[in-house]
C-alpha atoms as a PDB file:
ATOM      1  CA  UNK A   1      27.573 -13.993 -12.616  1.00  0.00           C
ATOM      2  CA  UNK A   2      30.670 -12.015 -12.752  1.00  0.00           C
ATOM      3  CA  UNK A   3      30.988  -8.423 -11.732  1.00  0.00           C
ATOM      4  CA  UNK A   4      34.772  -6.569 -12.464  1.00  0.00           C
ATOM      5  CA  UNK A   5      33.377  -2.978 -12.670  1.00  0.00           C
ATOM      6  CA  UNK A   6      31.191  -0.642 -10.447  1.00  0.00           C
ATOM      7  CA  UNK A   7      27.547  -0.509 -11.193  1.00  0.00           C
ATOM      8  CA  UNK A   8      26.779   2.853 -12.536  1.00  0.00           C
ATOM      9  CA  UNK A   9      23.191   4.105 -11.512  1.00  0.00           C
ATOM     10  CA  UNK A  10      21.133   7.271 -10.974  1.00  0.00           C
ATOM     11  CA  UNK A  11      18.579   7.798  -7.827  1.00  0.00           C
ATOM     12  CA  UNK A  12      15.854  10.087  -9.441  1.00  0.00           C
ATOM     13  CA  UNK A  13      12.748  11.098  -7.729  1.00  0.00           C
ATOM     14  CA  UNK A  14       8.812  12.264  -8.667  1.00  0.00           C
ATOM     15  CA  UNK A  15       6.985  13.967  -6.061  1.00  0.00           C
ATOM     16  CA  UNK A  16       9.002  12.882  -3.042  1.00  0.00           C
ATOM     17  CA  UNK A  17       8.740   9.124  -4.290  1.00  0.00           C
ATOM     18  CA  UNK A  18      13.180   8.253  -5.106  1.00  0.00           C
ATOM     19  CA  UNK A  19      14.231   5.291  -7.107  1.00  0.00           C
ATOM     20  CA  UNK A  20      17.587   3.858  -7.911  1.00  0.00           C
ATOM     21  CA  UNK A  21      17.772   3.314 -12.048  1.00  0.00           C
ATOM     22  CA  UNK A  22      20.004   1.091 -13.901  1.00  0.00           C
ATOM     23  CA  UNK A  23      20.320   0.462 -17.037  1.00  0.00           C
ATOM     24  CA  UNK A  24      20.280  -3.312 -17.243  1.00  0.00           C
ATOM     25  CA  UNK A  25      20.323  -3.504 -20.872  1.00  0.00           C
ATOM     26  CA  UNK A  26      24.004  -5.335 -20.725  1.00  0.00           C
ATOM     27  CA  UNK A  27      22.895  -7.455 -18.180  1.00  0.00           C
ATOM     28  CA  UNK A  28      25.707  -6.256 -14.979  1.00  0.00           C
ATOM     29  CA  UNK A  29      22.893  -5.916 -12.184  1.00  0.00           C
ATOM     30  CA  UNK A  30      23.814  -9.607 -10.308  1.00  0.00           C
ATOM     31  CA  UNK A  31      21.214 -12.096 -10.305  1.00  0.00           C
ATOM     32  CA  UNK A  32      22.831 -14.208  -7.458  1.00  0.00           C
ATOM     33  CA  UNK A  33      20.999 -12.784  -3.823  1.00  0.00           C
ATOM     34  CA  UNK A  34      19.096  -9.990  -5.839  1.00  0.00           C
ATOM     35  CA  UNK A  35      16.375  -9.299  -2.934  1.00  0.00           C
ATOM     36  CA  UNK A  36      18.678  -9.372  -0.290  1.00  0.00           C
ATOM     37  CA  UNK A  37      21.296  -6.560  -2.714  1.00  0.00           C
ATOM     38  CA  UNK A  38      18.115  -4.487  -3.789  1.00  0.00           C
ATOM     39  CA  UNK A  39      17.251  -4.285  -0.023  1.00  0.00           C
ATOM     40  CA  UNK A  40      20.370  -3.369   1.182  1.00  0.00           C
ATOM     41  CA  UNK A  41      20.797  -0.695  -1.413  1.00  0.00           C
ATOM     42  CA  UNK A  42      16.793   0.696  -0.697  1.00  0.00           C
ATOM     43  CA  UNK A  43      18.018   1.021   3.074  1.00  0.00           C
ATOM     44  CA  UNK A  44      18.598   4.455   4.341  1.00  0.00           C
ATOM     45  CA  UNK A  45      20.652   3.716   6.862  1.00  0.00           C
ATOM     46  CA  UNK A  46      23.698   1.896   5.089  1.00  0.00           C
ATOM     47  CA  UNK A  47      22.424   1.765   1.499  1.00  0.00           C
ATOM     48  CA  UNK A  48      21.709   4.391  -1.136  1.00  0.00           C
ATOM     49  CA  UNK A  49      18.254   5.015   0.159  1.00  0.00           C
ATOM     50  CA  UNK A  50      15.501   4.532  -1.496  1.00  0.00           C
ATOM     51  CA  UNK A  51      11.454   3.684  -2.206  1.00  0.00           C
ATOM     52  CA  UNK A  52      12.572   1.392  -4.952  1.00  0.00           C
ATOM     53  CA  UNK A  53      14.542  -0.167  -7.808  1.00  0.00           C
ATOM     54  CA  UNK A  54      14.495   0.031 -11.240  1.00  0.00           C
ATOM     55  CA  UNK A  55      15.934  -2.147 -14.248  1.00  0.00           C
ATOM     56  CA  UNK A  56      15.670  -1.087 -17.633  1.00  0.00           C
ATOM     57  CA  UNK A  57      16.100  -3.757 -19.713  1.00  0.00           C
ATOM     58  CA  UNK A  58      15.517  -4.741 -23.757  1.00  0.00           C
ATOM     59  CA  UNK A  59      12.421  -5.653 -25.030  1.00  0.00           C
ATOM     60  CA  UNK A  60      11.597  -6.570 -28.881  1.00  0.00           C
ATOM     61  CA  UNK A  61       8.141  -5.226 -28.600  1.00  0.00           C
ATOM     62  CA  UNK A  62       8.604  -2.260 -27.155  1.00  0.00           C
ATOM     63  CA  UNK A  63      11.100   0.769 -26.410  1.00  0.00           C
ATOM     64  CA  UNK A  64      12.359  -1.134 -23.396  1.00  0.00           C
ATOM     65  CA  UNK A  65      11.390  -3.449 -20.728  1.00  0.00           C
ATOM     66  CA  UNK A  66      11.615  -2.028 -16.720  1.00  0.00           C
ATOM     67  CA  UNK A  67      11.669  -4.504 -13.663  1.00  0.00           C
ATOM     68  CA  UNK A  68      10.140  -2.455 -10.728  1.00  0.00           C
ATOM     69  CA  UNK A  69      11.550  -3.526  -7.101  1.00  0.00           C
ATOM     70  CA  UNK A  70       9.854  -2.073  -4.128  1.00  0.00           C
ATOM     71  CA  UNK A  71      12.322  -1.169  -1.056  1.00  0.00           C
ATOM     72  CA  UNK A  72      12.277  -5.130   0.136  1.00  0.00           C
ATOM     73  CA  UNK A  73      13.281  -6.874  -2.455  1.00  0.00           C
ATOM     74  CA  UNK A  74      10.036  -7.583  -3.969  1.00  0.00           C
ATOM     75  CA  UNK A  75       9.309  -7.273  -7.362  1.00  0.00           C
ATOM     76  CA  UNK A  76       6.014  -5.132  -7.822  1.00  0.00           C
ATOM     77  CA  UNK A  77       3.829  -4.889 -10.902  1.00  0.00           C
ATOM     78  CA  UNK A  78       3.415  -0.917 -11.909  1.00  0.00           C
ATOM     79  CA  UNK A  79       4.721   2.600  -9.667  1.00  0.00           C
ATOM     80  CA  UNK A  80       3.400   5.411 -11.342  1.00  0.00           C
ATOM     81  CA  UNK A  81       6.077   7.982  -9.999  1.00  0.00           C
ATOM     82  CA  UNK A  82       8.881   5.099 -10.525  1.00  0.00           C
ATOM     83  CA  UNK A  83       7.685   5.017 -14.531  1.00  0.00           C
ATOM     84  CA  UNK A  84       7.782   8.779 -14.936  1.00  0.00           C
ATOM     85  CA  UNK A  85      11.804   8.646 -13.752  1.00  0.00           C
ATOM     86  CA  UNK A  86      12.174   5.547 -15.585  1.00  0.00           C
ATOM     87  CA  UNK A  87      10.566   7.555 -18.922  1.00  0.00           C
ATOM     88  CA  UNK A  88      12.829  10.377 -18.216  1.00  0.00           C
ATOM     89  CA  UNK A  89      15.902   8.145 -17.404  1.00  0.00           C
ATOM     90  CA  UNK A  90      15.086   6.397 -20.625  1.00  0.00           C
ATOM     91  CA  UNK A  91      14.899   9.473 -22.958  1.00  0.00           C
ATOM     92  CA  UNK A  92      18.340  11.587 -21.235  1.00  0.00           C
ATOM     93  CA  UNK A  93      20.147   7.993 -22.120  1.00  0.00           C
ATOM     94  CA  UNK A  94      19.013   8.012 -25.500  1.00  0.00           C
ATOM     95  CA  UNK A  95      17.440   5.002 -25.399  1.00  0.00           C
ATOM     96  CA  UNK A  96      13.950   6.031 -26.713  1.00  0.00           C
ATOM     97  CA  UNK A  97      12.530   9.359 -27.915  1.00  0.00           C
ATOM     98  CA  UNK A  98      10.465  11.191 -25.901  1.00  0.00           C
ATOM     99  CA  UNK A  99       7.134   9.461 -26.639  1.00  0.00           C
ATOM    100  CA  UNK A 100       7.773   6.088 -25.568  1.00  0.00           C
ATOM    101  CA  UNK A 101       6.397   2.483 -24.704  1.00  0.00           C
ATOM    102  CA  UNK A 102       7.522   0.475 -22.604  1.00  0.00           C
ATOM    103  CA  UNK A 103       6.411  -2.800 -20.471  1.00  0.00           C
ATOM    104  CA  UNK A 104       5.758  -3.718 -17.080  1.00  0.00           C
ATOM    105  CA  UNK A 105       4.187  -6.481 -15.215  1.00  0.00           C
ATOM    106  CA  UNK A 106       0.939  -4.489 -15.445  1.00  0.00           C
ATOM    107  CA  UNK A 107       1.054  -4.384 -19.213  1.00  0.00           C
ATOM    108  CA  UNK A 108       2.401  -1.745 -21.702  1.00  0.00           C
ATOM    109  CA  UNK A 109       2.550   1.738 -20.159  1.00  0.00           C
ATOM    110  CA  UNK A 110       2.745   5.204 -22.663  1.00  0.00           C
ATOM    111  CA  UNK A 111       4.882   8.143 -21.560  1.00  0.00           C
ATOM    112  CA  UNK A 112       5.499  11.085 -22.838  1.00  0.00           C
ATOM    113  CA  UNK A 113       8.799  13.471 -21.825  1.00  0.00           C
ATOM    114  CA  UNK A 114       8.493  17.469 -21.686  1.00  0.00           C
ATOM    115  CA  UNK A 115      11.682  18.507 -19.686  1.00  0.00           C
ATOM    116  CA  UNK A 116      11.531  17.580 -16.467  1.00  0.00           C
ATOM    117  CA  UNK A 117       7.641  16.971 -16.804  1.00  0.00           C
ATOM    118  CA  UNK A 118       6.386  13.961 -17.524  1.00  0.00           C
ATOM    119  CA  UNK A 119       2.970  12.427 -18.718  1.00  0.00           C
ATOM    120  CA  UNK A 120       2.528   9.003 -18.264  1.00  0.00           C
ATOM    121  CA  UNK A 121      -1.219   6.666 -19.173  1.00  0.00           C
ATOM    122  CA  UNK A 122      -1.671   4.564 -16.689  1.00  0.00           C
ATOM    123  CA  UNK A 123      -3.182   0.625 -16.874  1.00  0.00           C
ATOM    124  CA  UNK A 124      -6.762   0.861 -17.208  1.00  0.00           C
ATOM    125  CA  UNK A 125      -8.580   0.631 -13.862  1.00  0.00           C
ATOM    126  CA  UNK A 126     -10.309  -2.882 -12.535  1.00  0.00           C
ATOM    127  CA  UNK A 127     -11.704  -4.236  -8.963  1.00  0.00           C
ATOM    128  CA  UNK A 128     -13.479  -1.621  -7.665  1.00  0.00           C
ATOM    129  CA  UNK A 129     -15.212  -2.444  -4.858  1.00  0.00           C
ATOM    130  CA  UNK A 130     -16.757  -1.346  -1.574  1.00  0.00           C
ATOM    131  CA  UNK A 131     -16.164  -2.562   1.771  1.00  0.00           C
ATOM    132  CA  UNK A 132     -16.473  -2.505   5.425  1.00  0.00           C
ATOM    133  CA  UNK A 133     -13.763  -4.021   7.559  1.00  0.00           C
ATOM    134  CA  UNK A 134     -13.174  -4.974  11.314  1.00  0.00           C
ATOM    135  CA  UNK A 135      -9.460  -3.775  11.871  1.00  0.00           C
ATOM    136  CA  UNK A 136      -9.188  -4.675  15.503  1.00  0.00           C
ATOM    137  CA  UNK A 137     -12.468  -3.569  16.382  1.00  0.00           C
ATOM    138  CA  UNK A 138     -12.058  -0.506  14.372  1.00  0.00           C
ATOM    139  CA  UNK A 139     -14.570  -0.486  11.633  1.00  0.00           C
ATOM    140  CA  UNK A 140     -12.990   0.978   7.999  1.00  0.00           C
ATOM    141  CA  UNK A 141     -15.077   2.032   5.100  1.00  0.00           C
ATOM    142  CA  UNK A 142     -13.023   1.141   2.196  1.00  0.00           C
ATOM    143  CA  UNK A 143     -12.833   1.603  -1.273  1.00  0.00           C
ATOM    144  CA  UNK A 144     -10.718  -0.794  -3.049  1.00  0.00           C
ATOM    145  CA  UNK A 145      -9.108  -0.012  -6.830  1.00  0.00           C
ATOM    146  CA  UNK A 146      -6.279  -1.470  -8.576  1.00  0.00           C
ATOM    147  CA  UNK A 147      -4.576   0.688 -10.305  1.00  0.00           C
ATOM    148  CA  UNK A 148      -1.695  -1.278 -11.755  1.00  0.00           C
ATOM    149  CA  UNK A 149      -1.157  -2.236  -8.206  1.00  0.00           C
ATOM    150  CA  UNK A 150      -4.023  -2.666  -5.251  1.00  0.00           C
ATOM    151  CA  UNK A 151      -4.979   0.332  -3.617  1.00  0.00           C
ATOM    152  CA  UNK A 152      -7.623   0.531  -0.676  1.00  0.00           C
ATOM    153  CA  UNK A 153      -8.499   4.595  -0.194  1.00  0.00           C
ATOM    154  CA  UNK A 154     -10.262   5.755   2.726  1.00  0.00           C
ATOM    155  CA  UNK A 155     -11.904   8.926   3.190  1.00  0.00           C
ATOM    156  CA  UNK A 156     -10.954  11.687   5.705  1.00  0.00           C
ATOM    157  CA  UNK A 157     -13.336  14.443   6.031  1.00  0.00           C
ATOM    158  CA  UNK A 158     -11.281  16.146   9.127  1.00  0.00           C
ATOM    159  CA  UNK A 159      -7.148  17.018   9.554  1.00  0.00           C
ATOM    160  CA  UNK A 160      -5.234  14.419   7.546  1.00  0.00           C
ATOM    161  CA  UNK A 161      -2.339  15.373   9.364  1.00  0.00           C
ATOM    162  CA  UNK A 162      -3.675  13.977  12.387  1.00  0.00           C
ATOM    163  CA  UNK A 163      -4.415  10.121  10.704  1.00  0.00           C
ATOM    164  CA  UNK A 164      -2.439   7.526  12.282  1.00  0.00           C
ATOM    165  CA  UNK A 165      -0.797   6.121   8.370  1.00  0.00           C
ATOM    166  CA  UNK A 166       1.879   3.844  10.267  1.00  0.00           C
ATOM    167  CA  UNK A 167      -1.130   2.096  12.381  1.00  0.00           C
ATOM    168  CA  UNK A 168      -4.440   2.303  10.443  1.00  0.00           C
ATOM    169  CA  UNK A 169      -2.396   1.446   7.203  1.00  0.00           C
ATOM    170  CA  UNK A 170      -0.828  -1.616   8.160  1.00  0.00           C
ATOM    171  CA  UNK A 171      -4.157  -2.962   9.843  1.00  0.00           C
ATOM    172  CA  UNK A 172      -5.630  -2.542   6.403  1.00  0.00           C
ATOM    173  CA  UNK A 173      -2.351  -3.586   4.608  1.00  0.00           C
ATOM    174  CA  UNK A 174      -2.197  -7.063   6.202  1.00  0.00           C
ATOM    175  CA  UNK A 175      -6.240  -7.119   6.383  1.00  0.00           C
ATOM    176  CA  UNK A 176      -7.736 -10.969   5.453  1.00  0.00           C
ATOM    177  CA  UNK A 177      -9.387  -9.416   3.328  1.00  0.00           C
ATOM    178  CA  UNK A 178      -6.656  -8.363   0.646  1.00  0.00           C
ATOM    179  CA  UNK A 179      -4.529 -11.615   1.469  1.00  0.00           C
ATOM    180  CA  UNK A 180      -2.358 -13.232   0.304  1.00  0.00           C
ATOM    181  CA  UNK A 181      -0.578  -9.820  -1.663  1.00  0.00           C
ATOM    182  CA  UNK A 182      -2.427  -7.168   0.314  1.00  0.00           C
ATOM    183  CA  UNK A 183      -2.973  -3.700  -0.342  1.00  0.00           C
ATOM    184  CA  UNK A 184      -1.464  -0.170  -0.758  1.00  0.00           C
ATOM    185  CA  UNK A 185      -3.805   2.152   1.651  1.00  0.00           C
ATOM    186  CA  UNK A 186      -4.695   5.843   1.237  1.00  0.00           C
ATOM    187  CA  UNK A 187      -6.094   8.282   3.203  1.00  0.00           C
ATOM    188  CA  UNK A 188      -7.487  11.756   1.174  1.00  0.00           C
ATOM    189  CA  UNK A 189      -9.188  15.018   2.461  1.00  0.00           C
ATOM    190  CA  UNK A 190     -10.765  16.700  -0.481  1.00  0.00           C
ATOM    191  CA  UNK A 191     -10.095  20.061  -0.901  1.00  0.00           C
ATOM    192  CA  UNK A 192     -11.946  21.218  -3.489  1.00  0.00           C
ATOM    193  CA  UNK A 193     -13.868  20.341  -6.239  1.00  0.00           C
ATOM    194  CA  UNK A 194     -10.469  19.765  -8.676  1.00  0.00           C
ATOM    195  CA  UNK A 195      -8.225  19.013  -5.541  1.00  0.00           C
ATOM    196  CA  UNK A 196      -7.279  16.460  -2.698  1.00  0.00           C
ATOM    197  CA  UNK A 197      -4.841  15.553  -0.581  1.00  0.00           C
ATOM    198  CA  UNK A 198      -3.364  12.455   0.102  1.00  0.00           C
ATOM    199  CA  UNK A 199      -1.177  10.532   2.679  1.00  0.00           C
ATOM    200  CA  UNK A 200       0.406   6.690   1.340  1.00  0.00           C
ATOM    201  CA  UNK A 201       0.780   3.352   3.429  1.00  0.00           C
ATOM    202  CA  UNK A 202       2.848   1.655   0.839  1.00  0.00           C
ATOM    203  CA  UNK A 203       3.284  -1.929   1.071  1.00  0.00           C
ATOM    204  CA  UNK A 204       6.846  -3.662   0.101  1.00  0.00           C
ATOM    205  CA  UNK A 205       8.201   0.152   2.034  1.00  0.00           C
ATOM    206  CA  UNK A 206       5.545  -1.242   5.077  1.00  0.00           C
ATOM    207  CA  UNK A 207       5.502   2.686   6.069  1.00  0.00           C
ATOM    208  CA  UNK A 208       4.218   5.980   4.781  1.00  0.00           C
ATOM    209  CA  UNK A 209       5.947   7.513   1.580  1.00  0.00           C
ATOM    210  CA  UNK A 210       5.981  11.454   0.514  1.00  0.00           C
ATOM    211  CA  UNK A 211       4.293   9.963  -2.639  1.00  0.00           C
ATOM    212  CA  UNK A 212       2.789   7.559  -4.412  1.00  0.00           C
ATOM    213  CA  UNK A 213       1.841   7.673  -8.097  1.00  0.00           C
ATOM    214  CA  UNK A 214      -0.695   4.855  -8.170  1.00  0.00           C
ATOM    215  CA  UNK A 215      -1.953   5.384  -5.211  1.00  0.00           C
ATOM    216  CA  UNK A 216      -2.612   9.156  -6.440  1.00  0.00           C
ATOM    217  CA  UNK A 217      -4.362   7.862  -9.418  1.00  0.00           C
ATOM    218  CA  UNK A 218      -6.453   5.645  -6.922  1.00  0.00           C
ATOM    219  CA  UNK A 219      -7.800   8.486  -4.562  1.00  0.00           C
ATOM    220  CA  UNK A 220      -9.048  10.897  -7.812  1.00  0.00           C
ATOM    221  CA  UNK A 221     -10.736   7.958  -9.319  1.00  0.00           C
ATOM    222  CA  UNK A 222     -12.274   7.152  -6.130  1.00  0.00           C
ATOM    223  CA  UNK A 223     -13.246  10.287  -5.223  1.00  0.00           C
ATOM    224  CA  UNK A 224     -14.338  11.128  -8.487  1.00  0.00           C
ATOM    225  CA  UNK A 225     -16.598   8.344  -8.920  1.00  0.00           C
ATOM    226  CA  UNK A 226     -18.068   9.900  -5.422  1.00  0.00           C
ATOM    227  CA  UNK A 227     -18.991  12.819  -7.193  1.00  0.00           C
ATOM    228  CA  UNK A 228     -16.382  14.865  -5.237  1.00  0.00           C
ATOM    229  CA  UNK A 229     -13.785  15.586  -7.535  1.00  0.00           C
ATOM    230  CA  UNK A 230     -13.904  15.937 -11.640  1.00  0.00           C
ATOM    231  CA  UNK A 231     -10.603  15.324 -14.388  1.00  0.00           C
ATOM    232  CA  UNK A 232      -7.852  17.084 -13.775  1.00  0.00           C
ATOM    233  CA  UNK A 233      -7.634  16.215 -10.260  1.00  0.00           C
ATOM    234  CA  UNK A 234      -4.519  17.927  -8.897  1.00  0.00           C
ATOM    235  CA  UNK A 235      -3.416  15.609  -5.843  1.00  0.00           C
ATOM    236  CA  UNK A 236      -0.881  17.075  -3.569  1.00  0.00           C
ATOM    237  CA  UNK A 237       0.962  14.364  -1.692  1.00  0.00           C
ATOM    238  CA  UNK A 238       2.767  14.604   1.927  1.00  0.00           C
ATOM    239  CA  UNK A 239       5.953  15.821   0.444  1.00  0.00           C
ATOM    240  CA  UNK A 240       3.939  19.116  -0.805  1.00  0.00           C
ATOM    241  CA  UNK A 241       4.181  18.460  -4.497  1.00  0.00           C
ATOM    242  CA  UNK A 242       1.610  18.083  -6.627  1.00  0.00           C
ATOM    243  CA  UNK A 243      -0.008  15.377  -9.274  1.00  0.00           C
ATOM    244  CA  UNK A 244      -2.336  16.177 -11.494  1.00  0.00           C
ATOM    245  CA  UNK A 245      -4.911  13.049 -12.525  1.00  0.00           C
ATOM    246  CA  UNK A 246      -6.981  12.864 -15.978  1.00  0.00           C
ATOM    247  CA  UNK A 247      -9.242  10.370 -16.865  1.00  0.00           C
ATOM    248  CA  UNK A 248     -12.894   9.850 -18.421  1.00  0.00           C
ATOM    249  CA  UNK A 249     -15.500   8.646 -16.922  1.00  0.00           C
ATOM    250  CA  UNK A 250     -17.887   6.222 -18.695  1.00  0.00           C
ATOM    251  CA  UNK A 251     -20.479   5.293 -17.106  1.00  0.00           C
ATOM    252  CA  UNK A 252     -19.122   3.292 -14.500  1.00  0.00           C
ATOM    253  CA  UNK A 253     -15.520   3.042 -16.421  1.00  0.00           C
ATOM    254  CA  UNK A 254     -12.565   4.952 -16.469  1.00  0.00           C
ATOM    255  CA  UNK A 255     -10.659   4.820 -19.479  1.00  0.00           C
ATOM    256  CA  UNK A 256      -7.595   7.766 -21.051  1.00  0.00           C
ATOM    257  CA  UNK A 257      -6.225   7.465 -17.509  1.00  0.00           C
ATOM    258  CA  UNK A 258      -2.981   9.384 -16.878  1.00  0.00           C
ATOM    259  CA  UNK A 259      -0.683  10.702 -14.462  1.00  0.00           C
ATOM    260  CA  UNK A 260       1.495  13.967 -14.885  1.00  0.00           C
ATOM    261  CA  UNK A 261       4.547  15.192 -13.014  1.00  0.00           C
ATOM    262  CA  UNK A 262       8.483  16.270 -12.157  1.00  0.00           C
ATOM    263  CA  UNK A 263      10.868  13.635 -12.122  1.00  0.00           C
ATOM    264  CA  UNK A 264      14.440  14.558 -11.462  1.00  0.00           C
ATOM    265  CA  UNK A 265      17.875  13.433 -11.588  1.00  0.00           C
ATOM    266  CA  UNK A 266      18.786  13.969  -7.858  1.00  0.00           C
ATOM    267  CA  UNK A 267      22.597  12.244  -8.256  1.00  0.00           C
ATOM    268  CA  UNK A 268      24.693  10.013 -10.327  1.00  0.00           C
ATOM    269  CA  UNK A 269      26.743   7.547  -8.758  1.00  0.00           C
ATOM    270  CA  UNK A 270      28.390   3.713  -8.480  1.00  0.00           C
ATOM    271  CA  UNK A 271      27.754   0.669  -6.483  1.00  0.00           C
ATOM    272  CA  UNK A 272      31.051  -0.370  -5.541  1.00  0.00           C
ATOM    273  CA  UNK A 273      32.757  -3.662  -5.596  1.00  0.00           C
ATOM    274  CA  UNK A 274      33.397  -3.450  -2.045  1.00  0.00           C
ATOM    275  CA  UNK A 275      29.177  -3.607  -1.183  1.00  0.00           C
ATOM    276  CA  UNK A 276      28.648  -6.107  -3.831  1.00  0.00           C
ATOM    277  CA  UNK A 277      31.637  -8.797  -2.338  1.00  0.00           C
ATOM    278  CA  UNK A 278      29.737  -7.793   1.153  1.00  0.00           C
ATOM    279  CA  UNK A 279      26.637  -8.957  -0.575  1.00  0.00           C
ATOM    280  CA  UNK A 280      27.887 -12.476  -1.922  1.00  0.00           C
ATOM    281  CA  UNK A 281      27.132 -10.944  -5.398  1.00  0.00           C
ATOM    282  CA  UNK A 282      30.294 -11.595  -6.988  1.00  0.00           C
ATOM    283  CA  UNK A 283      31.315 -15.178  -8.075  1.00  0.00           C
ATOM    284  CA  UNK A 284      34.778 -14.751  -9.999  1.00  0.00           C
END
């Protein structure tokens, strides 16, 4: 692939969670050493910065098509605070309306754009199940929920401030027991009977985000079917913003699943040529 121009792109961010979003719809992102660029751009350090990477791309059956990268490289199926920015992205471009469909690797997601608000139905739930796991002697009650992505939430009934994320959310991350993908791992403290709190392991980051949209989604349903929580669940994340959660229950289903909240342009910029010749991306 060829690249003679700058790669125009705008880091956006829901809840704490940031993104870089391009619209891919020309094809000018480079396919040649893709995980190693989308790394290098994700890193803080000498990159952009940021949780993740987004492509929006054309689809025929829908308004467009997004490719969701997490901070390594790796391409992930769903991010619930990456599709509200990519809905928002999508309608300030013009390139849908403000009701929208588009598709991801989880299937075809709804969103809906009011402002800088935005309402997005998330895949329907599947996998729940209940465990008990040895992490180095440490015995975790688990429950396990895929919400688009694999989520294991754990239950904290004292300071949530005080959980070790970095340590006790690896050990589950990596556990045998979720190989060979793994697992996203929350911790929530509920707070009431309409609120919780919530603190994010995030694999494909391997560390603790200020949000996760997903995993948010995860912890009401969780807690709900507990009987501790009941639809709309407003879930306030580490970076102090909230998420509000509705669903249905059914039974022992949850269906009309959907996740509300900001998403904002932080900055517009370019990739330069200079970082993509550093990156072996260019081949003219």
């Amino acid at each position: 692939m060829s690249i003679h121009d700058e790669i125009s792109f705008w880091k956006m961010q829901g809840s704490g969670n940031d993104f870089i979003i391009i619209d891919n719809r020309k094809a000018i992102f480079p396919v040649t050493e893709r995980v190693k660029l989308i790394a290098a751009l994700c890193r803080r350090s000498t990159g952009v910065g940021a949780d993740g990477l987004i492509l929006i791309e054309d689809d025929p059956y829908a308004d467009f098509l997004w490719r969701f990268y997490n901070a390594d490289g790796s391409e992930a199926e769903m991010c619930g605070n990456g599709g509200r920015c990519a809905a928002r992205f999508a309608f300030l471009k013009r390139i849908t309306g403000s009701e929208m469909v588009f598709t991801t690797l989880a299937g075809s997601i709804r969103a809906q754009v009011d402002g800088a608000l935005v309402k997005l139905e998330m895949t329907r739930p599947a996998g729940r199940q209940h465990l008990e796991i040895d992490c180095g002697g440490a015995l975790e009650k688990i429950d396990f929920i895929n919400t688009g992505v694999p989520h294991a939430v754990v239950m904290v009934e004292r300071d949530l401030d005080l959980v070790d994320v970095a340590e006790r959310g690896a050990a589950i991350r990596y556990h045998q027991s979720f190989a060979p993908a793994g697992t996203n791992v929350n911790f929530i403290k509920i707070e009431d009977d309409y609120t919780l709190s919530i603190r994010t392991y995030e694999r494909g980051v391997e560390g603790e985000t200020l949000a996760c949209g997903t995993g948010a989604v995860a912890g009401a349903l969780i807690a709900c079917e507990h009987s501790l929580v009941e639809s709309p669940t407003k879930v306030i994340t580490r970076s102090g913003e909230s998420l509000t959660i509705y669903y249905k229950k059914e039974g022992e289903t949850f269906t009309e699943v959907f996740l509300e909240g900001g998403a904002l342009i932080v900055y517009r910029g370019v990739i330069d040529r200079d970082f993509l010749e550093d990156m072996n991306c260019i081949t003219d």
